[in-house]
C-alpha atoms as a PDB file:
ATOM      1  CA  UNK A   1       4.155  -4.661  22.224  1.00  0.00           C
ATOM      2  CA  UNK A   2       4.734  -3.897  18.862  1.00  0.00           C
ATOM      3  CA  UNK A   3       4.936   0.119  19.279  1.00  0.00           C
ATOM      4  CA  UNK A   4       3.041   1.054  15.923  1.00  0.00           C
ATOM      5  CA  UNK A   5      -0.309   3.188  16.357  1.00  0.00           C
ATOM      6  CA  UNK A   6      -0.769   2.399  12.307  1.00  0.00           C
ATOM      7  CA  UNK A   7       0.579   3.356   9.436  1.00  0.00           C
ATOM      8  CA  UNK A   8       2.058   6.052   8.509  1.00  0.00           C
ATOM      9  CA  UNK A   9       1.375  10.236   7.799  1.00  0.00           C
ATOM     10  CA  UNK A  10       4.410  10.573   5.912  1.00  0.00           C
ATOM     11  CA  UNK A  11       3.698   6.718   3.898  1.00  0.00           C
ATOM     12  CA  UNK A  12       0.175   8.203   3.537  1.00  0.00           C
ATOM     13  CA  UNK A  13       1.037  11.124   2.236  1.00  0.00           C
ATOM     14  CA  UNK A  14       3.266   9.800  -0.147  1.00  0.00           C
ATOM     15  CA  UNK A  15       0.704   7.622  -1.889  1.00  0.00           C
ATOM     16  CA  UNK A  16      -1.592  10.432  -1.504  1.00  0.00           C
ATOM     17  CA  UNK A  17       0.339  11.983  -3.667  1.00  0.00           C
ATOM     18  CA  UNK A  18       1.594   9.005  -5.368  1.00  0.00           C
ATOM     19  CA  UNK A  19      -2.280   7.521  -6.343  1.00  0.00           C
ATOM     20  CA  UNK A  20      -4.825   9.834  -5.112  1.00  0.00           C
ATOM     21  CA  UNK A  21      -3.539  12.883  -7.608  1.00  0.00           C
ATOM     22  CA  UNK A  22      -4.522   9.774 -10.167  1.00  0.00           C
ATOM     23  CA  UNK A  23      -8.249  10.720  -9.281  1.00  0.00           C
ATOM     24  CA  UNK A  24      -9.899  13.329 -11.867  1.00  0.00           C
ATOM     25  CA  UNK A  25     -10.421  16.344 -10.943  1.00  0.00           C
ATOM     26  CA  UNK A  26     -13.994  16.654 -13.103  1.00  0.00           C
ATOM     27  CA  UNK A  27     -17.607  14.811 -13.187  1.00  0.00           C
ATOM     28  CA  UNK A  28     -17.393  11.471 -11.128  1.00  0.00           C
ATOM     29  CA  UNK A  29     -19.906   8.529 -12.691  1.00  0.00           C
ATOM     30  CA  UNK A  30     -20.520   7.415  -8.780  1.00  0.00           C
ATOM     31  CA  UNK A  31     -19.992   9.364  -5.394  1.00  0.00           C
ATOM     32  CA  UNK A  32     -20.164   8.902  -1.795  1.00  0.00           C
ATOM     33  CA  UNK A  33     -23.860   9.181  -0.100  1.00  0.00           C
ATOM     34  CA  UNK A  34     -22.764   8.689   3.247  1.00  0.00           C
ATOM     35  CA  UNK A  35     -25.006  10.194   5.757  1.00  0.00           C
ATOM     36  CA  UNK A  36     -24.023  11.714   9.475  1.00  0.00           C
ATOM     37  CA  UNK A  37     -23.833   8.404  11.759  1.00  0.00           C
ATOM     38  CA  UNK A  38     -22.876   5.885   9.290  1.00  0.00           C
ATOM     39  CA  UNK A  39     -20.522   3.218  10.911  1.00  0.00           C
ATOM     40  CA  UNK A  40     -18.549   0.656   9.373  1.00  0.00           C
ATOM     41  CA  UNK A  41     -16.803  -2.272  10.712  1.00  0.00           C
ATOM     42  CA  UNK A  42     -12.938  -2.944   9.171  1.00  0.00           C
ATOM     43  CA  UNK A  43     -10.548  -6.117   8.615  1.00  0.00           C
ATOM     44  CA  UNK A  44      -7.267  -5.586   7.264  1.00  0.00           C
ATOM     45  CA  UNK A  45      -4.521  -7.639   5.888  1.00  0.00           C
ATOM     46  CA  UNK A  46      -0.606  -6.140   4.895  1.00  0.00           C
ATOM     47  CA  UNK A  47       1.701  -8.668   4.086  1.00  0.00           C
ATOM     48  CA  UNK A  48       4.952  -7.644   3.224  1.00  0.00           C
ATOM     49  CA  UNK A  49       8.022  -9.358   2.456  1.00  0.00           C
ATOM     50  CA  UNK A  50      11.439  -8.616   1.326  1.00  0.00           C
ATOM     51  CA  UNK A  51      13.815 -11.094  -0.072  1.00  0.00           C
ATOM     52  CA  UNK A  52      17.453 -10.136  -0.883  1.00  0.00           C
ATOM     53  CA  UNK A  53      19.056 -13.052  -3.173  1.00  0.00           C
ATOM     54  CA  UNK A  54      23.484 -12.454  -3.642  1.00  0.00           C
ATOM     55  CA  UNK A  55      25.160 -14.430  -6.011  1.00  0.00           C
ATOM     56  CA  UNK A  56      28.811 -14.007  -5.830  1.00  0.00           C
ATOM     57  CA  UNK A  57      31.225 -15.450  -8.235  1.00  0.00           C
ATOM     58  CA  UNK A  58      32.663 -18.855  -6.229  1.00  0.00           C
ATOM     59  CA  UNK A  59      30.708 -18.466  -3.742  1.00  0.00           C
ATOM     60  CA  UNK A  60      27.258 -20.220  -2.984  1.00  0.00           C
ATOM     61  CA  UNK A  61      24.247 -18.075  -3.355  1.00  0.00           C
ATOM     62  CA  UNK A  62      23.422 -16.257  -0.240  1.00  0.00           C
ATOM     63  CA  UNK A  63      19.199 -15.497   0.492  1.00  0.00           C
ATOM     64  CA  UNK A  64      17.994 -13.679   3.662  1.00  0.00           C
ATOM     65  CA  UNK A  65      15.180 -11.504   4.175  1.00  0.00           C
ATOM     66  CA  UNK A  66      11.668 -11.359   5.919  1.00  0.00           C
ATOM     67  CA  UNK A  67       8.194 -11.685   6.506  1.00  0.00           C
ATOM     68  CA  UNK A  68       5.700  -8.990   7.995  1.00  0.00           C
ATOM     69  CA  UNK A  69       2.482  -9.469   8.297  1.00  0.00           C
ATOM     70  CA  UNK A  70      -0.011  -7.111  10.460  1.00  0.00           C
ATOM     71  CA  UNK A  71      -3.731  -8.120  10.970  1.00  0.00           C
ATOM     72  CA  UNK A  72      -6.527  -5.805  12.634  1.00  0.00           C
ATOM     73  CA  UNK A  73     -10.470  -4.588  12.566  1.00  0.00           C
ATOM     74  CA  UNK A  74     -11.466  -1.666  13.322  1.00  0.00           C
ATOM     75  CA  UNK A  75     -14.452   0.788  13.136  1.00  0.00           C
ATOM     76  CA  UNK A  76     -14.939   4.117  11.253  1.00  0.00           C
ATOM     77  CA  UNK A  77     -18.085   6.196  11.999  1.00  0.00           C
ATOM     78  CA  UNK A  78     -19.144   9.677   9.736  1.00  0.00           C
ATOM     79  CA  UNK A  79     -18.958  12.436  11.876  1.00  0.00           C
ATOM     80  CA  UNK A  80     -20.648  14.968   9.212  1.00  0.00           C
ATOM     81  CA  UNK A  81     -20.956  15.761   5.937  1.00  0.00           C
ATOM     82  CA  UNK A  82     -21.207  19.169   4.985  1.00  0.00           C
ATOM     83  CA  UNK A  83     -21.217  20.746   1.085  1.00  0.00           C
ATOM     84  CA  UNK A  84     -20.310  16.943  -0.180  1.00  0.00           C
ATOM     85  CA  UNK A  85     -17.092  16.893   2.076  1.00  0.00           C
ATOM     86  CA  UNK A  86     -17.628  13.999   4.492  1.00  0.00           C
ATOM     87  CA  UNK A  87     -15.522  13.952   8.288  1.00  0.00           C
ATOM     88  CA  UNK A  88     -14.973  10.260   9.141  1.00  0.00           C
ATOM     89  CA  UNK A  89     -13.538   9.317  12.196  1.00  0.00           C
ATOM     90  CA  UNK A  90     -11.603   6.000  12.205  1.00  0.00           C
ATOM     91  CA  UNK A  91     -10.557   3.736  15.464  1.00  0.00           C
ATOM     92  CA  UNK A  92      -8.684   0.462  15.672  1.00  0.00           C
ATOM     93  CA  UNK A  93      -8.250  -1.486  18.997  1.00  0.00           C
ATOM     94  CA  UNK A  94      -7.074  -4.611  18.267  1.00  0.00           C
ATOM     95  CA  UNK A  95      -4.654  -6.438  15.865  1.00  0.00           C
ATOM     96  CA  UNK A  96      -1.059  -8.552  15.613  1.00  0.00           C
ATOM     97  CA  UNK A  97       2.141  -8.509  13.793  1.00  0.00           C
ATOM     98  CA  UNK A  98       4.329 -11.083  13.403  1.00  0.00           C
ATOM     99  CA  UNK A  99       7.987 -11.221  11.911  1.00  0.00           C
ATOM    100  CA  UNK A 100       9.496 -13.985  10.752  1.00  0.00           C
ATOM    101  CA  UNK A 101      13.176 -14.272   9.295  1.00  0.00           C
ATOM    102  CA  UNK A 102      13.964 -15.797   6.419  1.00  0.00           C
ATOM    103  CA  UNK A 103      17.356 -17.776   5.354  1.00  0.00           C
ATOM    104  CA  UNK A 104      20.776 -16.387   6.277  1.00  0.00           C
ATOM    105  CA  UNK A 105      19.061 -13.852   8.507  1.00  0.00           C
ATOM    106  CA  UNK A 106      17.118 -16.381  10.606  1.00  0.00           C
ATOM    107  CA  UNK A 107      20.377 -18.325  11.090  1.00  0.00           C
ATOM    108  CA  UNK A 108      22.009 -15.314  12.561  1.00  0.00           C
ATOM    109  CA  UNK A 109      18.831 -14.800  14.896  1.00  0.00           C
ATOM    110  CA  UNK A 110      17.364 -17.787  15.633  1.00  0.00           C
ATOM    111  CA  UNK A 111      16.171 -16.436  18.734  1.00  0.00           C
ATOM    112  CA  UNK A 112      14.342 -13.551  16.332  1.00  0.00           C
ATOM    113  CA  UNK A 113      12.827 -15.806  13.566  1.00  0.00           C
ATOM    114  CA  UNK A 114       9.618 -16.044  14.564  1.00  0.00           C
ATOM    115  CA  UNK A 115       7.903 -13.403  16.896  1.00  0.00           C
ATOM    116  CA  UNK A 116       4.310 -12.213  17.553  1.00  0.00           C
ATOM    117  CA  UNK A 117       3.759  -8.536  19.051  1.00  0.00           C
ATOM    118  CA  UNK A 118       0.175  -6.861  19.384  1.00  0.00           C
ATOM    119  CA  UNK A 119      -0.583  -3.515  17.635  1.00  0.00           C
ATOM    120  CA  UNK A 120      -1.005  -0.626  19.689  1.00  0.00           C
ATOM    121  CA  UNK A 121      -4.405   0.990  19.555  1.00  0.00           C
ATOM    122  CA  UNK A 122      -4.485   4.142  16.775  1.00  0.00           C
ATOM    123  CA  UNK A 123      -7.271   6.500  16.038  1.00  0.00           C
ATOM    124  CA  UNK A 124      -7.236   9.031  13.301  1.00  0.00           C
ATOM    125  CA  UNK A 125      -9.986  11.394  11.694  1.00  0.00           C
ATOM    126  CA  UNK A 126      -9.921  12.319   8.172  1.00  0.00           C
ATOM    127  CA  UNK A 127     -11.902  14.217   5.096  1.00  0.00           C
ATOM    128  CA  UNK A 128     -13.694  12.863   1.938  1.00  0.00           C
ATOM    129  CA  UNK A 129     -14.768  14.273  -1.123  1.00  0.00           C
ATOM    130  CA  UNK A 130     -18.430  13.147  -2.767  1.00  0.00           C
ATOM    131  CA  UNK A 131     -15.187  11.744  -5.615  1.00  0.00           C
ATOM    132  CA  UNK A 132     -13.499   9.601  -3.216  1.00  0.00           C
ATOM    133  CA  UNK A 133     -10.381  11.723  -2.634  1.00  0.00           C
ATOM    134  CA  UNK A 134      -9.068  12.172   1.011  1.00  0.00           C
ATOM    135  CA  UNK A 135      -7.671  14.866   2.134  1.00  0.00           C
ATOM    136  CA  UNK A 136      -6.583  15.972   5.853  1.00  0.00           C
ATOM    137  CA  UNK A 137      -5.871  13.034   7.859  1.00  0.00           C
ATOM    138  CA  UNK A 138      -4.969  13.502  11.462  1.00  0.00           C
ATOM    139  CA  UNK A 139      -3.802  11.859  14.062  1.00  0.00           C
ATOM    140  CA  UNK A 140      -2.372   8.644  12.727  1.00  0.00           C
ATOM    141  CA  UNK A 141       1.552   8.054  13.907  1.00  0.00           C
ATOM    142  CA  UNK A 142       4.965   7.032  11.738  1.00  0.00           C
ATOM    143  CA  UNK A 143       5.940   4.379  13.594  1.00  0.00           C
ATOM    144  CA  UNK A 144       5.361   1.545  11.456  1.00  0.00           C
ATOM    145  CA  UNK A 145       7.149   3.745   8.367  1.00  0.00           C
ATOM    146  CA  UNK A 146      10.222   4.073  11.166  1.00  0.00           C
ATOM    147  CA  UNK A 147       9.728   0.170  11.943  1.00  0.00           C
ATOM    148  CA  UNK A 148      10.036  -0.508   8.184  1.00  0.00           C
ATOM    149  CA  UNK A 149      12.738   1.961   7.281  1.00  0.00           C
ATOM    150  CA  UNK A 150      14.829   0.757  10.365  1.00  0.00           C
ATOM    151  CA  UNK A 151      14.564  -3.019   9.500  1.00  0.00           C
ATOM    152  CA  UNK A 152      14.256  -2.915   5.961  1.00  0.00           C
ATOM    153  CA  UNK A 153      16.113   0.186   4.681  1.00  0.00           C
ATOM    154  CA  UNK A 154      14.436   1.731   1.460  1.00  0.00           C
ATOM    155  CA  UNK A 155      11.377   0.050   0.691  1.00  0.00           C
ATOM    156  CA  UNK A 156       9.896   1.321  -2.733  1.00  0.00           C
ATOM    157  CA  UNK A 157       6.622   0.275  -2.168  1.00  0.00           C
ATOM    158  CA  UNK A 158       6.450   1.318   1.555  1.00  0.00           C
ATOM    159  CA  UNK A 159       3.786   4.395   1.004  1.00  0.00           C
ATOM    160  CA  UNK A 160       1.500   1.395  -0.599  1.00  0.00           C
ATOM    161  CA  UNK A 161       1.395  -0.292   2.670  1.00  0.00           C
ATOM    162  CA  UNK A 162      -1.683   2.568   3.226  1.00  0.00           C
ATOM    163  CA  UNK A 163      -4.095   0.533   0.866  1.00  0.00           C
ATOM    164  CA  UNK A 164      -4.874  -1.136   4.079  1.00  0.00           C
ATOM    165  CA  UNK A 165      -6.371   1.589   5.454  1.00  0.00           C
ATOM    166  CA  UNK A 166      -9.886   3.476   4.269  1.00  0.00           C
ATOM    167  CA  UNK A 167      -7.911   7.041   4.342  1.00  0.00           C
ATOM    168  CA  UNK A 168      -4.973   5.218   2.278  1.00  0.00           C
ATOM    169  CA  UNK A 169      -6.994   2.977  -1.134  1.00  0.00           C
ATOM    170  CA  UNK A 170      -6.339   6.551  -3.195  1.00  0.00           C
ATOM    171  CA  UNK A 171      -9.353   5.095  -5.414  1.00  0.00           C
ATOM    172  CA  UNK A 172      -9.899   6.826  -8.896  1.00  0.00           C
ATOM    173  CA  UNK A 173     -13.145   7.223 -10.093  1.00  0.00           C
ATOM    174  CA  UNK A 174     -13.778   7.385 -13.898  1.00  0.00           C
ATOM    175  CA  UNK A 175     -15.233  10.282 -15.233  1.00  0.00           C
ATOM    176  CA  UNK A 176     -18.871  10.436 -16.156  1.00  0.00           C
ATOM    177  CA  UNK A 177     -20.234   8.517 -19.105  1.00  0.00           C
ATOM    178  CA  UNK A 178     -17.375   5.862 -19.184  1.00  0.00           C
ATOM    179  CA  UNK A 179     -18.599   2.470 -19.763  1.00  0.00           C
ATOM    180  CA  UNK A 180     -17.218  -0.963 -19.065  1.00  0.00           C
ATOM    181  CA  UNK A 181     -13.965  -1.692 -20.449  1.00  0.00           C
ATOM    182  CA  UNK A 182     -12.545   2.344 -21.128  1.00  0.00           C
ATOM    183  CA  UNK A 183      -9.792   2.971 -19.209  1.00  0.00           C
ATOM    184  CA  UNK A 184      -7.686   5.729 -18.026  1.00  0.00           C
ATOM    185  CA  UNK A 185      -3.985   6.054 -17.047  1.00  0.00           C
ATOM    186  CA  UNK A 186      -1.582   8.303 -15.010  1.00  0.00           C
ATOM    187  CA  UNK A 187       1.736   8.161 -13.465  1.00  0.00           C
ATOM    188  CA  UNK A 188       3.137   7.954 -10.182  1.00  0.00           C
ATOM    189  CA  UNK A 189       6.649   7.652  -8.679  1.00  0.00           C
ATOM    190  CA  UNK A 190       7.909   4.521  -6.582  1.00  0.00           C
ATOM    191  CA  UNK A 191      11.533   5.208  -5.135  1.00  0.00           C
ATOM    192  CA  UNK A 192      14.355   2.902  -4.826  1.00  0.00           C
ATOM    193  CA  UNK A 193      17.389   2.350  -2.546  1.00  0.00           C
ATOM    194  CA  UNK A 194      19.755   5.340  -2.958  1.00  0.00           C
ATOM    195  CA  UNK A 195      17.125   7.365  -5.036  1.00  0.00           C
ATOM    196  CA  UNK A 196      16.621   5.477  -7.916  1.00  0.00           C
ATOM    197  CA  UNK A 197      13.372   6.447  -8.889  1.00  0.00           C
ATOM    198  CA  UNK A 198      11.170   4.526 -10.897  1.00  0.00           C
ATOM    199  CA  UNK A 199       8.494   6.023 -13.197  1.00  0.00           C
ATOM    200  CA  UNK A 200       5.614   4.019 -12.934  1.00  0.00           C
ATOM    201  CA  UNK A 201       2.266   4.086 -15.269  1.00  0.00           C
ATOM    202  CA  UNK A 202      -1.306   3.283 -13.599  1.00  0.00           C
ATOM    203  CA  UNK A 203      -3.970   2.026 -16.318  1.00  0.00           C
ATOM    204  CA  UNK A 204      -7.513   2.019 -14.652  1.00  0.00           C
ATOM    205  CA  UNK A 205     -10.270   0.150 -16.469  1.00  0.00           C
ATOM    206  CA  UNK A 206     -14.056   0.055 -15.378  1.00  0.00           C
ATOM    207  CA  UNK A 207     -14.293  -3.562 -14.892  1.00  0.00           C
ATOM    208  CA  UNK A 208     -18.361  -3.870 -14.822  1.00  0.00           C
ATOM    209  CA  UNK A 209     -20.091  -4.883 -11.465  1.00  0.00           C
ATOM    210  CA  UNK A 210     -20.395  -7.952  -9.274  1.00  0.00           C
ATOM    211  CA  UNK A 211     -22.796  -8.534  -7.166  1.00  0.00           C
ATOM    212  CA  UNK A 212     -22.118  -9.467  -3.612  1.00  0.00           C
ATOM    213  CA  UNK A 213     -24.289 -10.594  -0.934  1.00  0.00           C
ATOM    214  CA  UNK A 214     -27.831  -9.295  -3.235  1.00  0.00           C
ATOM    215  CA  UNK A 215     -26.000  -5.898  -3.545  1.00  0.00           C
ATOM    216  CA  UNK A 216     -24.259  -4.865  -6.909  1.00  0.00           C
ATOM    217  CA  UNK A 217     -20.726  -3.430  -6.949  1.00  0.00           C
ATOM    218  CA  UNK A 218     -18.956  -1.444  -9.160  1.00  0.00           C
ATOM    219  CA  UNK A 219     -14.799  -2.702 -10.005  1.00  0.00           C
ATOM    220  CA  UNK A 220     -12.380  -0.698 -11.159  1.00  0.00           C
ATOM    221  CA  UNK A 221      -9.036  -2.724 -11.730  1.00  0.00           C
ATOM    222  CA  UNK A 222      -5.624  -0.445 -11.508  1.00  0.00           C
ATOM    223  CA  UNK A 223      -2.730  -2.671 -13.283  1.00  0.00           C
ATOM    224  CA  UNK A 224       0.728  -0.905 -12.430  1.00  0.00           C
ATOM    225  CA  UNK A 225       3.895  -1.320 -14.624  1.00  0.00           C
ATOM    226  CA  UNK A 226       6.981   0.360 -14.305  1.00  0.00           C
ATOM    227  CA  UNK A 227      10.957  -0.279 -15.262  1.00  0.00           C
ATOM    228  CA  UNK A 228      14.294   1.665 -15.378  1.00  0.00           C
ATOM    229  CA  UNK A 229      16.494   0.165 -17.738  1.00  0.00           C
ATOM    230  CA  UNK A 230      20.510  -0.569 -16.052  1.00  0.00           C
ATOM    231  CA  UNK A 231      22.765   2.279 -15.538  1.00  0.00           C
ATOM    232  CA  UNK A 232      25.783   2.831 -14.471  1.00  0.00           C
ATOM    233  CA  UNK A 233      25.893   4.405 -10.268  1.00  0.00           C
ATOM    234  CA  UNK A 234      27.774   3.919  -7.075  1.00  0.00           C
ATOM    235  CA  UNK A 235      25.892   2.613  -4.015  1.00  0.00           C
ATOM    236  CA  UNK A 236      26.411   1.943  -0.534  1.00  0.00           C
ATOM    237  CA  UNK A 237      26.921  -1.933   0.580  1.00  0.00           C
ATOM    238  CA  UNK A 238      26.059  -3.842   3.556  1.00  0.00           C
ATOM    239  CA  UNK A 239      29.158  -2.601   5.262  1.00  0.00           C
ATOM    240  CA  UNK A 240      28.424   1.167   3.693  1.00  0.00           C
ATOM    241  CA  UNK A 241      31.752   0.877   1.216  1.00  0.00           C
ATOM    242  CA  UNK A 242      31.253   2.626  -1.868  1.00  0.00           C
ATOM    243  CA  UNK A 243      30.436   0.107  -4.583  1.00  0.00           C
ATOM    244  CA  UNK A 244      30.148   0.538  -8.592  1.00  0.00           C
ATOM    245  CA  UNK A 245      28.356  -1.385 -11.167  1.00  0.00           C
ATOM    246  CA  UNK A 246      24.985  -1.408 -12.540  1.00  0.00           C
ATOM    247  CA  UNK A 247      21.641  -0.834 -10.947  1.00  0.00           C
ATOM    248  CA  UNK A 248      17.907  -1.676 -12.448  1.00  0.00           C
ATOM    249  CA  UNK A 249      14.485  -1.731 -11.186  1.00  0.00           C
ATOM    250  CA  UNK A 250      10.984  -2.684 -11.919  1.00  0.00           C
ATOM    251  CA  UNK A 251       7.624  -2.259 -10.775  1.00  0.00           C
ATOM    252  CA  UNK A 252       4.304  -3.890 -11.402  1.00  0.00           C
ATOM    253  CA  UNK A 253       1.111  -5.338  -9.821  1.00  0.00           C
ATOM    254  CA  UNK A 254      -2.611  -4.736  -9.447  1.00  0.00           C
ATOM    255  CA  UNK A 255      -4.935  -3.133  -7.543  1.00  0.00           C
ATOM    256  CA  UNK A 256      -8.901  -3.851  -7.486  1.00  0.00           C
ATOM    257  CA  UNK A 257     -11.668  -1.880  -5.913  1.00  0.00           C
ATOM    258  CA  UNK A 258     -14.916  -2.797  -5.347  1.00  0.00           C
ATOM    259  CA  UNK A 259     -17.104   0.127  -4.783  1.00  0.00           C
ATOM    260  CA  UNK A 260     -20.987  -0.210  -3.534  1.00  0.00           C
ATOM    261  CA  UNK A 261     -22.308   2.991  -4.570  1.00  0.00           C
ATOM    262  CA  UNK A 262     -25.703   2.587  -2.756  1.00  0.00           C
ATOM    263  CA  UNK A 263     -23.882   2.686   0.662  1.00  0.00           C
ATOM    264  CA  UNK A 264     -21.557   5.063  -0.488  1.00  0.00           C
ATOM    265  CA  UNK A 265     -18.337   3.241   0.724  1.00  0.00           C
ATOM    266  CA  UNK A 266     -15.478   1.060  -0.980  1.00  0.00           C
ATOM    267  CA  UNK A 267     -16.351  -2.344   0.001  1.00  0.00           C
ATOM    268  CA  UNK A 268     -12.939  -4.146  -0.360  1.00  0.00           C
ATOM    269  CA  UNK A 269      -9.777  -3.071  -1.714  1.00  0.00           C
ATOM    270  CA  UNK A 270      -7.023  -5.590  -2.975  1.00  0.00           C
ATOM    271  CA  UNK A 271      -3.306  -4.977  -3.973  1.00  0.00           C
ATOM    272  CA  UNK A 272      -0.474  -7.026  -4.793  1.00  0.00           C
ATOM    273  CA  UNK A 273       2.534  -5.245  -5.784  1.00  0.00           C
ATOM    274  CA  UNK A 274       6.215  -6.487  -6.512  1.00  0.00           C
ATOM    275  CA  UNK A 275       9.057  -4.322  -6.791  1.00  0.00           C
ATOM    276  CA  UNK A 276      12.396  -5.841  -7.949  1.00  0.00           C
ATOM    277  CA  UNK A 277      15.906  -4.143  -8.199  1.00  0.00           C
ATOM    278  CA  UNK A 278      19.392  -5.246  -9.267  1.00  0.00           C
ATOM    279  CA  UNK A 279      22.808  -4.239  -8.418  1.00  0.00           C
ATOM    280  CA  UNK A 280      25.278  -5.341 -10.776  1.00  0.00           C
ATOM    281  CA  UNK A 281      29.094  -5.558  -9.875  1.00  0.00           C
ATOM    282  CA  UNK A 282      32.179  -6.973 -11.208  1.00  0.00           C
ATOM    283  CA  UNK A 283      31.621 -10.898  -9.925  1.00  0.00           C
ATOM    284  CA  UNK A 284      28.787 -10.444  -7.554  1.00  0.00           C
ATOM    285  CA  UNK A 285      24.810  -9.827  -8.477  1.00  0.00           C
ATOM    286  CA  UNK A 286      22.375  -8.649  -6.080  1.00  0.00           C
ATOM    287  CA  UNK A 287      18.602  -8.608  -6.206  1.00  0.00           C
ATOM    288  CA  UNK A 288      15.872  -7.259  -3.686  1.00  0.00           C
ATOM    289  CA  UNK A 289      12.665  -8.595  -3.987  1.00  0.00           C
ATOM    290  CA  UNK A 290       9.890  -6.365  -2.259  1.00  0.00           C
ATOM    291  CA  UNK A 291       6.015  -8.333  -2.069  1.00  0.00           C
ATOM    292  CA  UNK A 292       3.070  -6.164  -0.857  1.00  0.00           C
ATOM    293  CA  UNK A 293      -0.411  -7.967  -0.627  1.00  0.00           C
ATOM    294  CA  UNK A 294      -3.088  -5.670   1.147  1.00  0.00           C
ATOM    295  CA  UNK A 295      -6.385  -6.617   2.054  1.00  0.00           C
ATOM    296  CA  UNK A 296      -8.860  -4.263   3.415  1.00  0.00           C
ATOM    297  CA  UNK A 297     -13.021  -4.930   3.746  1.00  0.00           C
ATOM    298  CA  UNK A 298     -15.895  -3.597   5.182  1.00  0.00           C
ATOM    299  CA  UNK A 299     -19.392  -4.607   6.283  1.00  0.00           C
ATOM    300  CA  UNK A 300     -22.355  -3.277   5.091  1.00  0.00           C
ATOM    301  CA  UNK A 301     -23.118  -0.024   6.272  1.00  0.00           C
ATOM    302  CA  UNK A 302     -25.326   0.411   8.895  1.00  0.00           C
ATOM    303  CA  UNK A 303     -27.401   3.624   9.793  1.00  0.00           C
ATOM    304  CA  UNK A 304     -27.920   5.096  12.795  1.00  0.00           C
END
């Protein structure tokens, strides 16, 4: 079995910090009406990949990498909500990951380039503000951050891999009396391999509604752009030598929410992020390509 009870407190935390600080702190135009007994039924999609590409002079260019995608539903049920904070419980008993090895690193494991494990069951509980922002979540295990980390080394956009989960969407609401088309922005912090930050800038626009199965729902679209120009830095190789040159990165991507503000809930929540970096060194050029696409929707709301 795939020993992973679900994301991650410490990649959670991070993009708590990372995109939930985004959310204003003031008058929110919509809130969360949950009531005590609300459930909600959950499908998620993270699909994750990591391509490194090695060009060295004389040689022929080199590509390995991966493929990770988890699937799962779960449930969520309000517990209580007390002086607009809201105590949701969440629960998911089912789901799959599967690897699969890509390139040079599939030749060196063909045994290993394609395998299916099951998710192990996780539960966690966690609080809600009437603005969307969650706070205290509990009982969710690191595993999958340790899974990544081990496999992948640094992965920049690993705390984003919570978007596909309802305590991990960090969803900013716009202040009171916005209208369709203002937008807001704030910054957040994505880290690359041998911290190499990269200052990233988060433009929310109110997007207008849509209207989904008879019920209207409000979008907010989040486009994320970042970039750190080359610089000179020593790094670590494959075989941990010490290694000079030049080393870039860039971020960018999109996130869109659809919020149904007559169930009080986020509907569905789509990302697709790309970070890139580039390590420069007399006759050889190395890039790592990170791809996040998230998925995560809900059913209506039903009451008890």
């Amino acid at each position: 079995m795939f020993n992973t009870r679900l994301f991650t407190i410490a990649a959670i935390g991070l993009l708590l910090c990372g995109i939930s600080t985004l959310a204003y702190g003031a008058k929110y135009a919509t809130q969360y009406k949950d009531r005590e007994g609300n459930t909600r039924s959950l499908h998620a999609e993270c699909r994750f990949s990591r391509i490194s590409s090695t060009v060295a002079e004389g040689d022929t260019p080199r590509e390995a990498g991966m493929n990770l995608t988890l699937l799962f539903d779960a449930n969520e049920k309000v517990l209580s909500v007390r002086r607009g904070i809201t105590e949701i419980s969440y629960k998911q008993a089912n789901g799959k990951a599967l690897v699969e090895l890509l390139g040079a690193t599939a030749k060196e494991m063909p045994d290993k380039a394609k395998t299916e494990d099951k998710l192990a069951p996780t539960t966690a509980t966690y609080l809600r503000k009437a603005s969307g922002e969650i706070t205290g979540v509990k009982d969710a295990d690191d595993e999958l951050g340790a899974y990544l980390s081990r496999n992948l080394g640094a992965v920049g956009l690993l705390p984003y891999v919570a978007l596909a989960l309802p305590f991990g969407h960090g969803l900013a609401f716009p202040e009171a009396g916005m209208k369709d088309g203002q937008s807001w922005s704030q910054t957040a912090v994505v880290a690359m391999t041998d911290d190499f930050p990269v200052l990233v800038t988060a433009i929310f626009t109110v997007d207008g509604k849509q209207k989904v199965d008879n019920r209207e729902l409000l979008q907010i679209t989040c486009v994320m752009t970042g970039k750190r120009d080359p610089e000179a830095r020593d790094w670590k190789d494959e075989q941990k030598k010490t290694v000079s040159g030049t080393y870039a990165g860039t971020v960018d991507g999109k996130v869109i929410y659809l919020f149904d503000a007559e169930a009080g809930a986020v509907q569905r929540v789509t990302a697709d992020l790309t970070s890139v970096q580039e390590m420069k060194q007399p006759g050889k050029t190395t890039k790592l390509t990170d791809h996040l696409q998230t998925t995560l929707e809900q059913a209506p709301v039903a009451t008890k």
